[in-house]
C-alpha atoms as a PDB file:
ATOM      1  CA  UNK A   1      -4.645 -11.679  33.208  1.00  0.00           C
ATOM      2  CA  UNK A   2      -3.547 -13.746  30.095  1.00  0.00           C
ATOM      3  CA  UNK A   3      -2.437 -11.815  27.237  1.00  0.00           C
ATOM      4  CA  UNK A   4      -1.279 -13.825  23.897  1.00  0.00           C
ATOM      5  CA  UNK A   5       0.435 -12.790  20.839  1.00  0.00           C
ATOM      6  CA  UNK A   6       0.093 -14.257  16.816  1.00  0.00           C
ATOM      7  CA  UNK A   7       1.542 -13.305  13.697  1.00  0.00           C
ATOM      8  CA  UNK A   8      -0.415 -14.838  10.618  1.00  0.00           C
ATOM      9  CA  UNK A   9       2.797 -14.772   8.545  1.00  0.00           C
ATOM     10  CA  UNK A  10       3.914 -18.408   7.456  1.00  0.00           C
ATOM     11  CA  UNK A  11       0.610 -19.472   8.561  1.00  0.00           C
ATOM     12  CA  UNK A  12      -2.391 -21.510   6.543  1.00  0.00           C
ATOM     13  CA  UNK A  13      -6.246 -20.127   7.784  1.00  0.00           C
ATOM     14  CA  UNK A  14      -6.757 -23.332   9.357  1.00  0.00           C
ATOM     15  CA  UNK A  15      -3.477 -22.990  11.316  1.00  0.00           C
ATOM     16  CA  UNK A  16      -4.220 -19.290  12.590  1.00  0.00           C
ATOM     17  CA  UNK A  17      -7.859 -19.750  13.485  1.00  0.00           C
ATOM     18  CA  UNK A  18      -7.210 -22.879  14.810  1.00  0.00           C
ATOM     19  CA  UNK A  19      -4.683 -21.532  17.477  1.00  0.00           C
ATOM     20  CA  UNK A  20      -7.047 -18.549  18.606  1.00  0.00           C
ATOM     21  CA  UNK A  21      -9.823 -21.426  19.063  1.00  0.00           C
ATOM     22  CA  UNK A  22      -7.427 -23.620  21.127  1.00  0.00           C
ATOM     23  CA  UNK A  23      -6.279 -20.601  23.130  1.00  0.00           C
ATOM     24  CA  UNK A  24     -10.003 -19.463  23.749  1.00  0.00           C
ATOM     25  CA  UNK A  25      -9.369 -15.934  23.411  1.00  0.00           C
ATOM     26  CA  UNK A  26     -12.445 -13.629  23.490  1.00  0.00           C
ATOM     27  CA  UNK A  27     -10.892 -10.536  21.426  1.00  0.00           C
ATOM     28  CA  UNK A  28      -8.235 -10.048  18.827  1.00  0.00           C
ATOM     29  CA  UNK A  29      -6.929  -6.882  18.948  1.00  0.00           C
ATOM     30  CA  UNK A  30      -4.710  -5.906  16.017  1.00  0.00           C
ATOM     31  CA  UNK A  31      -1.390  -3.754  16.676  1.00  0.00           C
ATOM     32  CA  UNK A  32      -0.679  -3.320  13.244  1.00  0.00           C
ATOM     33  CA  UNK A  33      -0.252   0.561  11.404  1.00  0.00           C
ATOM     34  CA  UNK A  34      -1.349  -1.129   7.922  1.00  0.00           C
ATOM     35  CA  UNK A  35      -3.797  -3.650   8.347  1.00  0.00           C
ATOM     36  CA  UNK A  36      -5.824  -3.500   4.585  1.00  0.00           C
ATOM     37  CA  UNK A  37      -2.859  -4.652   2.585  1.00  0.00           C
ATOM     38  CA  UNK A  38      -3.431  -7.023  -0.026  1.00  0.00           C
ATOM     39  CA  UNK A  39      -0.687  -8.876   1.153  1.00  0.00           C
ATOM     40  CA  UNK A  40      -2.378 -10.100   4.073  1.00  0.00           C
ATOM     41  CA  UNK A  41      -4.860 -12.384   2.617  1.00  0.00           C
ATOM     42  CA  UNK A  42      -7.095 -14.046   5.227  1.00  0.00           C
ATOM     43  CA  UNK A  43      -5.628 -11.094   7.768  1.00  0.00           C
ATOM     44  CA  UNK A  44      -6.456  -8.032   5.952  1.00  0.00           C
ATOM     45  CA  UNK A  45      -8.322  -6.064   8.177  1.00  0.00           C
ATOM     46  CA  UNK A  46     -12.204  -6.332   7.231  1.00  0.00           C
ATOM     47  CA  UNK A  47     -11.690  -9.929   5.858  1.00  0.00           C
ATOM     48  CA  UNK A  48     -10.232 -10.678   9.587  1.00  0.00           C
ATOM     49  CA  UNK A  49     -12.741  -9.077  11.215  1.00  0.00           C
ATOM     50  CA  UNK A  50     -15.914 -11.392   9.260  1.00  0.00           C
ATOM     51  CA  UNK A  51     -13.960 -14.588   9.984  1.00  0.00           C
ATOM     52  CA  UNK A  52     -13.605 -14.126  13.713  1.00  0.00           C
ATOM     53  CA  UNK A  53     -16.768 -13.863  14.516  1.00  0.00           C
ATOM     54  CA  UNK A  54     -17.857 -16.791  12.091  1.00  0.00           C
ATOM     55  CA  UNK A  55     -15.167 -19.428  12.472  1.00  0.00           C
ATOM     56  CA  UNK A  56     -14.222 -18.180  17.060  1.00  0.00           C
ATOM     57  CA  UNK A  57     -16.670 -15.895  17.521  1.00  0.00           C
ATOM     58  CA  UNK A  58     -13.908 -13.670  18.741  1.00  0.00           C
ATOM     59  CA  UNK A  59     -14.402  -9.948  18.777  1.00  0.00           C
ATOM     60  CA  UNK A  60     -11.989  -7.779  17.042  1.00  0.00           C
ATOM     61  CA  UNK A  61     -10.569  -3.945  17.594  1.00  0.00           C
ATOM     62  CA  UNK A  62      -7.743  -2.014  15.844  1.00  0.00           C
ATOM     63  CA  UNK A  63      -5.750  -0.146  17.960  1.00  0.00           C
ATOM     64  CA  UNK A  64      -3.228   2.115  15.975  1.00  0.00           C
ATOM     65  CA  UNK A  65      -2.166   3.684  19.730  1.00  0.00           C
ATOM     66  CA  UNK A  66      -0.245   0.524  20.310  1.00  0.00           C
ATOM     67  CA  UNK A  67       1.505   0.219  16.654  1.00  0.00           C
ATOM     68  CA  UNK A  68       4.645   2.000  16.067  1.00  0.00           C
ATOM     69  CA  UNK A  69       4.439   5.187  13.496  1.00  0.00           C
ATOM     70  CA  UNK A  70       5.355   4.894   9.689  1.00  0.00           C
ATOM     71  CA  UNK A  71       8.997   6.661  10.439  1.00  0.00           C
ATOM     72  CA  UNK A  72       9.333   4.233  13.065  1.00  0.00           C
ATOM     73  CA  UNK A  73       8.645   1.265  10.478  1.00  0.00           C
ATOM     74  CA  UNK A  74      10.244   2.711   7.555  1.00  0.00           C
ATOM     75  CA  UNK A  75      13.811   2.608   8.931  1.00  0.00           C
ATOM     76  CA  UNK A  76      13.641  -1.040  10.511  1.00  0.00           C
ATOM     77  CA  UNK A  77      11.911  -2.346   7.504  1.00  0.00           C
ATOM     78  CA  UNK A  78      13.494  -0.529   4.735  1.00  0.00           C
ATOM     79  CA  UNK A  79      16.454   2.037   5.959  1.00  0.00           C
ATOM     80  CA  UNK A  80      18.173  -1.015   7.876  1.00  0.00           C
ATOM     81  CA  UNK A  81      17.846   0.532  11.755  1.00  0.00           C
ATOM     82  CA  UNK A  82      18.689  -2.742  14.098  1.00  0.00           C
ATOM     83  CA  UNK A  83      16.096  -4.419  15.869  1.00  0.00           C
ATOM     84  CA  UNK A  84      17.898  -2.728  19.121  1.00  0.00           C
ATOM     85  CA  UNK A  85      17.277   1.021  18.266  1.00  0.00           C
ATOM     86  CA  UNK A  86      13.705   0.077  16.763  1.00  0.00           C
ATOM     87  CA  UNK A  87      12.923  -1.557  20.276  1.00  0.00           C
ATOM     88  CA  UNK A  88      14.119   1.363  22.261  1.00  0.00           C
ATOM     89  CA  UNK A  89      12.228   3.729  20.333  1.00  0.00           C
ATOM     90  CA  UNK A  90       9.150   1.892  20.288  1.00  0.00           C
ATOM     91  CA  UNK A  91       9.612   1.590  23.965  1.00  0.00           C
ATOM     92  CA  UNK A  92       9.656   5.018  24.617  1.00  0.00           C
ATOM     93  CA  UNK A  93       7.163   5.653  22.269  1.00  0.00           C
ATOM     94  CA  UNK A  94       4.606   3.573  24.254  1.00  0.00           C
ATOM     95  CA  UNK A  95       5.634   5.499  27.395  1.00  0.00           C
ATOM     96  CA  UNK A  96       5.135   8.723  25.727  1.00  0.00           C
ATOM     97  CA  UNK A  97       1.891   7.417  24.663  1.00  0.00           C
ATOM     98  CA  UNK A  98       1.201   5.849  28.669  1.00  0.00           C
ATOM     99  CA  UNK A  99      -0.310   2.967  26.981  1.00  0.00           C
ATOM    100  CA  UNK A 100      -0.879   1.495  30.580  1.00  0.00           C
ATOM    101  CA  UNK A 101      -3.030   4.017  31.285  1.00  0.00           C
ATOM    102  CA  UNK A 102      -4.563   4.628  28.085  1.00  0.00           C
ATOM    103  CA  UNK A 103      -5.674   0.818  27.127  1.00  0.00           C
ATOM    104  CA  UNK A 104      -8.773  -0.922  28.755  1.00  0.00           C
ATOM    105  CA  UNK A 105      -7.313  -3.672  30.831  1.00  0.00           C
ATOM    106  CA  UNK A 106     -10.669  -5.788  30.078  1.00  0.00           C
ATOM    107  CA  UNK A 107      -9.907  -5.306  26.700  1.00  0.00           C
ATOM    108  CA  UNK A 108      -6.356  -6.838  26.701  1.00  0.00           C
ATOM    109  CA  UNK A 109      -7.506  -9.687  29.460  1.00  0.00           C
ATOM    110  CA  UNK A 110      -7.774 -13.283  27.665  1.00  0.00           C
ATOM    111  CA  UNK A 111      -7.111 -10.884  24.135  1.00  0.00           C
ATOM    112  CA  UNK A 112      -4.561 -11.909  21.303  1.00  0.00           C
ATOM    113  CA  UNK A 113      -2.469  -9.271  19.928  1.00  0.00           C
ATOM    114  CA  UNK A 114      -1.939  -9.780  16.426  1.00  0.00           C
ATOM    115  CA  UNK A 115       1.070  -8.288  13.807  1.00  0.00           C
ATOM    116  CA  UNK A 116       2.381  -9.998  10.582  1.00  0.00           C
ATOM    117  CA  UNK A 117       5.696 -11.176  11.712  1.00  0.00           C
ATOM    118  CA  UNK A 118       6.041 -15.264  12.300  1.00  0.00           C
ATOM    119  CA  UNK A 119       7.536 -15.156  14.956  1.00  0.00           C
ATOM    120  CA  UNK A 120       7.503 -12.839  18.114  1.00  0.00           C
ATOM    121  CA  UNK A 121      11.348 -12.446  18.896  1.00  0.00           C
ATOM    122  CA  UNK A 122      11.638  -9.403  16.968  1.00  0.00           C
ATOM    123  CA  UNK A 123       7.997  -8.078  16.574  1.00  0.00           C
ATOM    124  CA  UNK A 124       6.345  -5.308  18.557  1.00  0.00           C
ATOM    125  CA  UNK A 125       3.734  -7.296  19.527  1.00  0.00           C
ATOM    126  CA  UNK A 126       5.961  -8.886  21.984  1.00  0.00           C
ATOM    127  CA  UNK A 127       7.065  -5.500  22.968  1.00  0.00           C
ATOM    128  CA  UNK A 128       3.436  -4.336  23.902  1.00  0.00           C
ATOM    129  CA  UNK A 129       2.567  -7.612  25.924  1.00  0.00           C
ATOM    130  CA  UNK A 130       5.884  -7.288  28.074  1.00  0.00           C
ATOM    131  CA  UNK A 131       5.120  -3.473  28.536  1.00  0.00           C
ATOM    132  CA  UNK A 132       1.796  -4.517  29.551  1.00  0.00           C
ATOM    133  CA  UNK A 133       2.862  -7.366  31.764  1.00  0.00           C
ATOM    134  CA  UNK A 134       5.457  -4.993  33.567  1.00  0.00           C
ATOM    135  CA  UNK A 135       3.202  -2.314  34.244  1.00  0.00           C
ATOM    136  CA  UNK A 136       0.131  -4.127  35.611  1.00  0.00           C
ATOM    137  CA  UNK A 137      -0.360  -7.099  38.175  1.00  0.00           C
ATOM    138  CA  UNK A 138      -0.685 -10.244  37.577  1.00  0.00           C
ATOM    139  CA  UNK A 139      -0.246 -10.873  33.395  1.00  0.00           C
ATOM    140  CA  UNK A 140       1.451 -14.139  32.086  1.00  0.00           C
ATOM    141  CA  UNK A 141       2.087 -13.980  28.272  1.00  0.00           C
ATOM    142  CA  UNK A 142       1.596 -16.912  25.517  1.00  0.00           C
ATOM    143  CA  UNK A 143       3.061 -16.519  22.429  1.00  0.00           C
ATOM    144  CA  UNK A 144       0.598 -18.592  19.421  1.00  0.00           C
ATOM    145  CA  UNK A 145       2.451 -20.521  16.755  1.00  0.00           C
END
């Protein structure tokens, strides 16, 4: 099982939908809690899901059970938590949710998980895919861009 990651921060259209081409990934599946922002351009949610199909003909789901909650958010984005307690909450937030148990594997397999940050260092995307990867057999990651 292949599981890869993109943010479309810092990224043209041509650059994002270009990577998920060259990747060959069948579904995008979007971890973010606010995906209609007007701040995502070419990402915001409805927009996204029109130009997948057209330009990859990749399939797209939302899945808020695998984005962190708006507390959770609020204080790494604008109360100043560290990245450390934000990643050990969301951690144990995706085992209270058993997210391993709870997600299709087909849907994850050859799938792109997508958030805003650039890169995936310190975004929970990352955080899902190694969950993921340490709970079920066989998963490599690839990080896009």
């Amino acid at each position: 099982m292949k599981i890869y990651t993109i943010g479309f921060t810092r990224k043209t259209a041509e650059q994002f939908f270009g990577l998920l081409h060259e990747a060959g990934v069948r579904t995008l599946v979007d971890v973010r809690l606010n995906n209609v922002s007007q701040l995502a351009g070419f990402a915001k949610r409805d927009d996204l899901k029109y130009f997948l199909k057209e330009i990859c003909g990749v399939a797209y789901a939302h899945r808020l059970d695998l984005a962190p909650t708006q507390p959770m958010l609020d204080d790494y984005k604008k109360h100043g938590t560290s990245w450390t307690a934000y990643e050990d909450r969301f951690l144990e937030l995706m085992q209270h949710r058993h997210i391993e148990d709870t997600i299709p594997q087909n849907l994850i397999n050859n799938a792109v998980l997508l958030c805003s940050e650039d890169k995936a260092q310190h975004c929970h995307r990352r955080l899902v895919a190694e969950y993921l990867a340490q709970r079920w057999n066989n998963v490599t990651i690839e990080h896009l861009g």
